[in-house]
Protein backbone atom coordinates (compact mmCIF):
# COMPACT_ATOMS: atom_id res chain seq x y z
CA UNK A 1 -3.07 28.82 -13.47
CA UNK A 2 -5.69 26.43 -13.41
CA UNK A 3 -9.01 27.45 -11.11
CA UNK A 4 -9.94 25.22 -8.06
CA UNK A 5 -13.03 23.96 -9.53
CA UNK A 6 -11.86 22.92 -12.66
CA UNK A 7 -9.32 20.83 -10.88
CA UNK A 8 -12.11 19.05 -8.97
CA UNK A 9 -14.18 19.32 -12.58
CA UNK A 10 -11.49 16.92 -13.82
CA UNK A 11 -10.99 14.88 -10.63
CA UNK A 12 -14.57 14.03 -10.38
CA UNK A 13 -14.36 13.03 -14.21
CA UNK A 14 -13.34 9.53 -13.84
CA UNK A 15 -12.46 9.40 -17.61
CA UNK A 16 -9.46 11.67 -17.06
CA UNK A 17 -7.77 9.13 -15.22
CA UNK A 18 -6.81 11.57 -12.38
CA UNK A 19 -7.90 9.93 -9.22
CA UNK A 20 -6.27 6.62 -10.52
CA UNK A 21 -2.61 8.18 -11.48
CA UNK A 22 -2.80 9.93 -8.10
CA UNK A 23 -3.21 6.70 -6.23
CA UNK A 24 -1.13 4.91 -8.11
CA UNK A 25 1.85 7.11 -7.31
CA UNK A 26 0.82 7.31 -3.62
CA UNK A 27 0.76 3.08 -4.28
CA UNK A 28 4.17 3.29 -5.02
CA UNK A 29 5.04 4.15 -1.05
CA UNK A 30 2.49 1.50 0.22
CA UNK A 31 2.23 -2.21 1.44
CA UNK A 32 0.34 -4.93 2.35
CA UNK A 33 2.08 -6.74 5.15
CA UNK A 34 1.87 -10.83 5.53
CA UNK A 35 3.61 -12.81 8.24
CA UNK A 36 5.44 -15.89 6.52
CA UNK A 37 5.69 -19.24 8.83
CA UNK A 38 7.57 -22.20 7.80
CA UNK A 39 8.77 -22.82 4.46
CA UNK A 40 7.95 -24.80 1.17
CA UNK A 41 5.61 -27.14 1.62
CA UNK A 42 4.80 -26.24 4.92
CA UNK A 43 4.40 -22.67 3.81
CA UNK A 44 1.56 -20.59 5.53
CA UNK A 45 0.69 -16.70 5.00
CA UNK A 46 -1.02 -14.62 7.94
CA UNK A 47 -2.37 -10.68 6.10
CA UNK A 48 -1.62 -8.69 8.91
CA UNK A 49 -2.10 -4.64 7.58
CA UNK A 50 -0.65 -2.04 5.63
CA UNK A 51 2.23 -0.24 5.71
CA UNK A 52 4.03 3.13 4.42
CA UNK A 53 7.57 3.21 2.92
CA UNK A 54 9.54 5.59 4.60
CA UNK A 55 13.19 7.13 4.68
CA UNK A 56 14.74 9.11 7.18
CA UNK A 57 18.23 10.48 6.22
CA UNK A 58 19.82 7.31 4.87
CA UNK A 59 18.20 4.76 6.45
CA UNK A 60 14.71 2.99 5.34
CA UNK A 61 11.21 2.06 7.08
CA UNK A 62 8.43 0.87 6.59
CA UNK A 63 5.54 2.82 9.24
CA UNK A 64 2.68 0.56 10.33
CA UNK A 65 0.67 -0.02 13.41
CA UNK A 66 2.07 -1.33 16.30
CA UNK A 67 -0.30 -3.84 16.62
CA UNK A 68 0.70 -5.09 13.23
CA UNK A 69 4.24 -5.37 14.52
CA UNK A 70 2.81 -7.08 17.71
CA UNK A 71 1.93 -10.51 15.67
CA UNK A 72 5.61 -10.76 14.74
CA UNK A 73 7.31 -10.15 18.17
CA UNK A 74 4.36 -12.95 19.86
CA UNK A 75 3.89 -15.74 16.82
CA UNK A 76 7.63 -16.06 15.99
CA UNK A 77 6.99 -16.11 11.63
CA UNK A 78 10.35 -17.27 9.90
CA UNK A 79 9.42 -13.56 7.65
CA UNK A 80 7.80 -10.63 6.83
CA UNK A 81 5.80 -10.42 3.31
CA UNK A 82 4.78 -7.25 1.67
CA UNK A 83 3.01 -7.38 -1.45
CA UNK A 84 4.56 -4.85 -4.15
CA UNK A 85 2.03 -3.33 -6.54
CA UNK A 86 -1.68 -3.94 -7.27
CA UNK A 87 -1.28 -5.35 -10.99
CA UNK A 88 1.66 -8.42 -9.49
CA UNK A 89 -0.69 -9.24 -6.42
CA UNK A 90 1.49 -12.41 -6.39
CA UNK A 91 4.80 -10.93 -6.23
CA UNK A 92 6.26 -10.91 -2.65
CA UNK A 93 9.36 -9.48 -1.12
CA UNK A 94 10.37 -11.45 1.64
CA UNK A 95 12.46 -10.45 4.91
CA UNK A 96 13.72 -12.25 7.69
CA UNK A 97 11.87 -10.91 11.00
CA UNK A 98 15.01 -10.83 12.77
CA UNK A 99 16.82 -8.23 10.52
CA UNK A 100 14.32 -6.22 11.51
CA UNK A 101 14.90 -3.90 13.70
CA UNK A 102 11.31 -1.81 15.85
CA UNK A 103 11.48 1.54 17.09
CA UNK A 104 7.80 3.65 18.58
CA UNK A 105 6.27 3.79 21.99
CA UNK A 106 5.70 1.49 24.26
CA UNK A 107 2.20 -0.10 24.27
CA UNK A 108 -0.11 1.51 26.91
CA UNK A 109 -2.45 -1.30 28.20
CA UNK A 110 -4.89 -2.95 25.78
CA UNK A 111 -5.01 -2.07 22.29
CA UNK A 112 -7.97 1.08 22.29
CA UNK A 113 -9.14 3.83 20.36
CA UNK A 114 -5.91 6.27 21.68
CA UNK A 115 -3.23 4.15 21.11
CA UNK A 116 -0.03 5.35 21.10
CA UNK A 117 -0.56 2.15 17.99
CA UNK A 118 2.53 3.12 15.62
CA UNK A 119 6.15 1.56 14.59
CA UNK A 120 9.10 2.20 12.44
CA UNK A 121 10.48 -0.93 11.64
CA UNK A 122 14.12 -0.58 9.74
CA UNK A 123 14.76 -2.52 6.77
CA UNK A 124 18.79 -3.77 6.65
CA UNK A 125 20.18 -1.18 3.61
CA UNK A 126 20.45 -4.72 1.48
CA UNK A 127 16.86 -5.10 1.05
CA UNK A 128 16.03 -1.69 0.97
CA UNK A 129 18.08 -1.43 -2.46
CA UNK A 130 16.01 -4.26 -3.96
CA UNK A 131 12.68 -2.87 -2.88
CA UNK A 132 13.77 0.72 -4.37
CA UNK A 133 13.92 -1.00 -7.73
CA UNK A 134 10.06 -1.43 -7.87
CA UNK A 135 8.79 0.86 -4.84
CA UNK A 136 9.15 4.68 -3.88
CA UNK A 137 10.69 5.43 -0.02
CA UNK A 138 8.54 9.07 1.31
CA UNK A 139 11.56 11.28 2.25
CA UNK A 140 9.81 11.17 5.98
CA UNK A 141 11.36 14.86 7.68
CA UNK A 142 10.41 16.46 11.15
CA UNK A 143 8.95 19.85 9.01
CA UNK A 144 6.02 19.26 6.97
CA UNK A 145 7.53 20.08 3.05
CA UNK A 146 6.83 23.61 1.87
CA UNK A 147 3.95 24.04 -0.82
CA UNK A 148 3.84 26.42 -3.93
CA UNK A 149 1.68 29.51 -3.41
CA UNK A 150 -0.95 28.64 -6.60
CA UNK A 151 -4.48 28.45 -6.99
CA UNK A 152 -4.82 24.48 -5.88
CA UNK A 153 -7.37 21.37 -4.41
CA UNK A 154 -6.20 19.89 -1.57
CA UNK A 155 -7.45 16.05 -0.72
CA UNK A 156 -7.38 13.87 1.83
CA UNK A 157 -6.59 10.09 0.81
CA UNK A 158 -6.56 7.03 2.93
CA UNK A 159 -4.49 4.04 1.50
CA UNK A 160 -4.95 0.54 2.49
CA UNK A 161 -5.44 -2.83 1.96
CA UNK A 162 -9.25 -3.95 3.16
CA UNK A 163 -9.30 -8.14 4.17
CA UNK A 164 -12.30 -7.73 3.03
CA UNK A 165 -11.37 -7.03 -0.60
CA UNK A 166 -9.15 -9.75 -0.55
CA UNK A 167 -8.68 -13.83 -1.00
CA UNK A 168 -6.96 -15.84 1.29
CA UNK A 169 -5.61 -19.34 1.11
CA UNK A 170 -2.68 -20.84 3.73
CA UNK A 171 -0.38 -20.19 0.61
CA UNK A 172 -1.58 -17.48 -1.69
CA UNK A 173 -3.29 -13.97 -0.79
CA UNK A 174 -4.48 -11.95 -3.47
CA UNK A 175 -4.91 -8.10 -2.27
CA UNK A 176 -5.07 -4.66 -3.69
CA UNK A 177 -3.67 -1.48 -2.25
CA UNK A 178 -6.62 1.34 -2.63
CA UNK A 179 -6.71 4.49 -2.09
CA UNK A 180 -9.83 5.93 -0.34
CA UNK A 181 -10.64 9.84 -0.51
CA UNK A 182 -11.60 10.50 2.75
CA UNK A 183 -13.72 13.27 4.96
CA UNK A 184 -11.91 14.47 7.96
CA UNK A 185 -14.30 14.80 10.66
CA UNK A 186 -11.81 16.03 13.25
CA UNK A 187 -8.42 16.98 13.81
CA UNK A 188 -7.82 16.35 18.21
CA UNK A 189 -4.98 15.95 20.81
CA UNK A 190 -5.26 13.42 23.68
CA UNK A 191 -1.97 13.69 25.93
CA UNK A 192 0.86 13.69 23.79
CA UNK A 193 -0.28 12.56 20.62
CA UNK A 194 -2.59 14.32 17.50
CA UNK A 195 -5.50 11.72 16.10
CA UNK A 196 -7.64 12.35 12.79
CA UNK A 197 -10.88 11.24 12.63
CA UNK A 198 -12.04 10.40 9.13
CA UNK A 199 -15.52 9.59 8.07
CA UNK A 200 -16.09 6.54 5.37
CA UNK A 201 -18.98 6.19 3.48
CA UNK A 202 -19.82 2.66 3.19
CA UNK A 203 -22.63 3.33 0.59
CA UNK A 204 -20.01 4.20 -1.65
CA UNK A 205 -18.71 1.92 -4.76
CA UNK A 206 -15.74 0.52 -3.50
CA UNK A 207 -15.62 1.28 0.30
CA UNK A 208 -15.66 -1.64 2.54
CA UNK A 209 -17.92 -2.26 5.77
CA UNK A 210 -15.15 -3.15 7.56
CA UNK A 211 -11.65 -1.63 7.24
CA UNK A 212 -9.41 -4.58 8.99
CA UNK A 213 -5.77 -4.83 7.19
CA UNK A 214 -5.99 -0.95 6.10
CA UNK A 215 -4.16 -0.93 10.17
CA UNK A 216 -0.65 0.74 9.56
CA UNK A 217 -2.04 2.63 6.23
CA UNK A 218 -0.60 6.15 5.32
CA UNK A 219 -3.04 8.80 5.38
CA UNK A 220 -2.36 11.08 2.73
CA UNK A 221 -2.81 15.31 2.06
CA UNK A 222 -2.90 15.68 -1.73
CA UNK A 223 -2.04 18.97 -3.37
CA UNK A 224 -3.00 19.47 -6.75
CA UNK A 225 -2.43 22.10 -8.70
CA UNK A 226 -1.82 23.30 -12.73
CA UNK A 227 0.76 24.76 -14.68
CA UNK A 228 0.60 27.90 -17.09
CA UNK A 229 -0.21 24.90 -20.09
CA UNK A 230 -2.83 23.17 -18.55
CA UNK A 231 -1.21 20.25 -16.85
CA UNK A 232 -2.15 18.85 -13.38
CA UNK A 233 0.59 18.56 -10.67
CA UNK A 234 0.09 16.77 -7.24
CA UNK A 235 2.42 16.60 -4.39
CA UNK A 236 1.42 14.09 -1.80
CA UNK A 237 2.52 14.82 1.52
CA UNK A 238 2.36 12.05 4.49
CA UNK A 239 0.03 13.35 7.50
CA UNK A 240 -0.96 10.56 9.51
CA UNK A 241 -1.39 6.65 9.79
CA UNK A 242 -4.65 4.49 10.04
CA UNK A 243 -4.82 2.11 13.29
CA UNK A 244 -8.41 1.85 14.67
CA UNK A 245 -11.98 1.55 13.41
CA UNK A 246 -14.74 2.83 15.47
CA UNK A 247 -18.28 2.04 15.38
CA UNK A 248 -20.54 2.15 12.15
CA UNK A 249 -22.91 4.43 12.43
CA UNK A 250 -26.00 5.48 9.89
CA UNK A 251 -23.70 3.79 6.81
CA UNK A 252 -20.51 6.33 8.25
CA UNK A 253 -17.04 3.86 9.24
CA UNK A 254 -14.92 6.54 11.23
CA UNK A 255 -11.36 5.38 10.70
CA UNK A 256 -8.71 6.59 13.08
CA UNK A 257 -5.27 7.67 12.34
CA UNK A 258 -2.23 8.96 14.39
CA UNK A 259 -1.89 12.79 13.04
CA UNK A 260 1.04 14.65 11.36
CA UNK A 261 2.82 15.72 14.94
CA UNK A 262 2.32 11.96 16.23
CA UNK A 263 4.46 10.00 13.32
CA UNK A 264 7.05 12.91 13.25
CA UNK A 265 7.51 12.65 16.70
CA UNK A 266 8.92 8.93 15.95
CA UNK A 267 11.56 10.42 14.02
CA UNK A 268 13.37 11.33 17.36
CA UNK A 269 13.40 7.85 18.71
CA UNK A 270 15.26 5.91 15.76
CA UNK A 271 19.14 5.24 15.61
CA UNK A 272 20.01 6.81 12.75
């Protein structure tokens, strides 16, 4: 079996092309979300976040922030827009807002730094088929998925889609869906709910200042691991979901995400 080290030895070797096929398949479950208003000429896109694509059982979701759901329910847009891969920027999937269907708890107060700041929102089984030609639906389960017992490198991965990495017109938005490793700084409870705390470095190539529109993100654990010929294997597991930025402090963003226990705790509340 392959050793740790050698794993990260290849990781860290951008010329393998590791990092980028790992976040490409983790791209496959992940959105940008834009709020459609009138139509044709009269046409106007709002980027609101990101998203995951989820199933539980039969059904299909896509798990955001609440507060990304929020614009929808107050600003009345005809749709909702998610963008489908990073190489078709252009190509969007449209759904009406009202086949949509919300599920999460109830907003406490203002928007703040504990939330609860998370939604399920069901896509009618129509749609769902027609996105499932292009993207992958995480198999979203109360138990955390069971892990082969092999030497392996586990990573943490944040995926998202900065504003700030994007262009914006009233009729076009060109984004990308990246995938940032990320530092945990802390792993916490505060009443019912888990949080993770990750730590950004903005003095590296490629992370933003800002991290508005990565909001409803999947935060990702990454197990990686090699076969008796020398291949790499990953199996990305959904743990959490971005939703609040704190402070930037000494070139360190600390994104925060709803934890593991908090977005398998939704799983209880849809009508399945």
């Amino acid at each position: 079996m392959t050793d740790p080290y050698e794993i990260q030895a290849r990781l860290y070797d951008w010329s393998s092309g590791l990092a980028e096929k790992i976040g490409r398949d983790i791209g496959l479950c992940s959105v940008a979300i834009l709020a459609v208003s009138g139509s044709g000429e009269a046409e106007r896109l709002c980027f609101r976040g990101s998203g995951s694509l989820v199933s539980i059982g039969e059904s299909s979701y896509i798990l955001t922030a609440a507060h990304v759901w929020e614009y929808f329910e107050q600003n009345n847009p005809v749709g909702i827009g998610l963008t489908l891969d990073k190489e078709d920027v252009d190509h969007r999937f449209f759904m009406s807002v009202k086949s949509i269907v919300s599920y999460g708890p109830a907003k406490v107060g203002d928007w703040n730094p504990w939330g609860p700041d998370m939604r399920l929102l069901k896509i009618p089984d129509e749609f769902a088929v027609e996105l499932k030609k292009v993207k992958r639906f995480y198999a979203l389960t109360v138990e955390l998925p069971a892990l082969p017992n092999v030497n392996s490198l586990e990573l943490w991965i944040l995926m998202g889609s900065p504003a700030a990495q994007g262009t914006f017109t009233d009729k076009h938005a060109s984004l990308t869906m990246n995938a940032f490793f990320a530092t945990i700084r802390c792993h916490q409870m505060h009443d019912d709910y888990d949080y993770v705390d990750l730590d950004m470095d903005v003095t590296f190539p490629g992370i933003p200042k800002r991290f508005g529109g990565v909001s409803g993100g999947g935060f990702w654990s990454v197990f990686i691991y090699g076969s008796d010929d020398g291949e790499l294997h990953w199996i990305p597991t959904l743990v959490g979901m971005a939703f609040y930025q704190l402070d930037l402090v000494d070139n360190i963003r600390p994104v925060r995400c709803h934890g593991e226990k908090s977005i398998r705790a939704l799983i209880s509340s849809v009508d399945r």
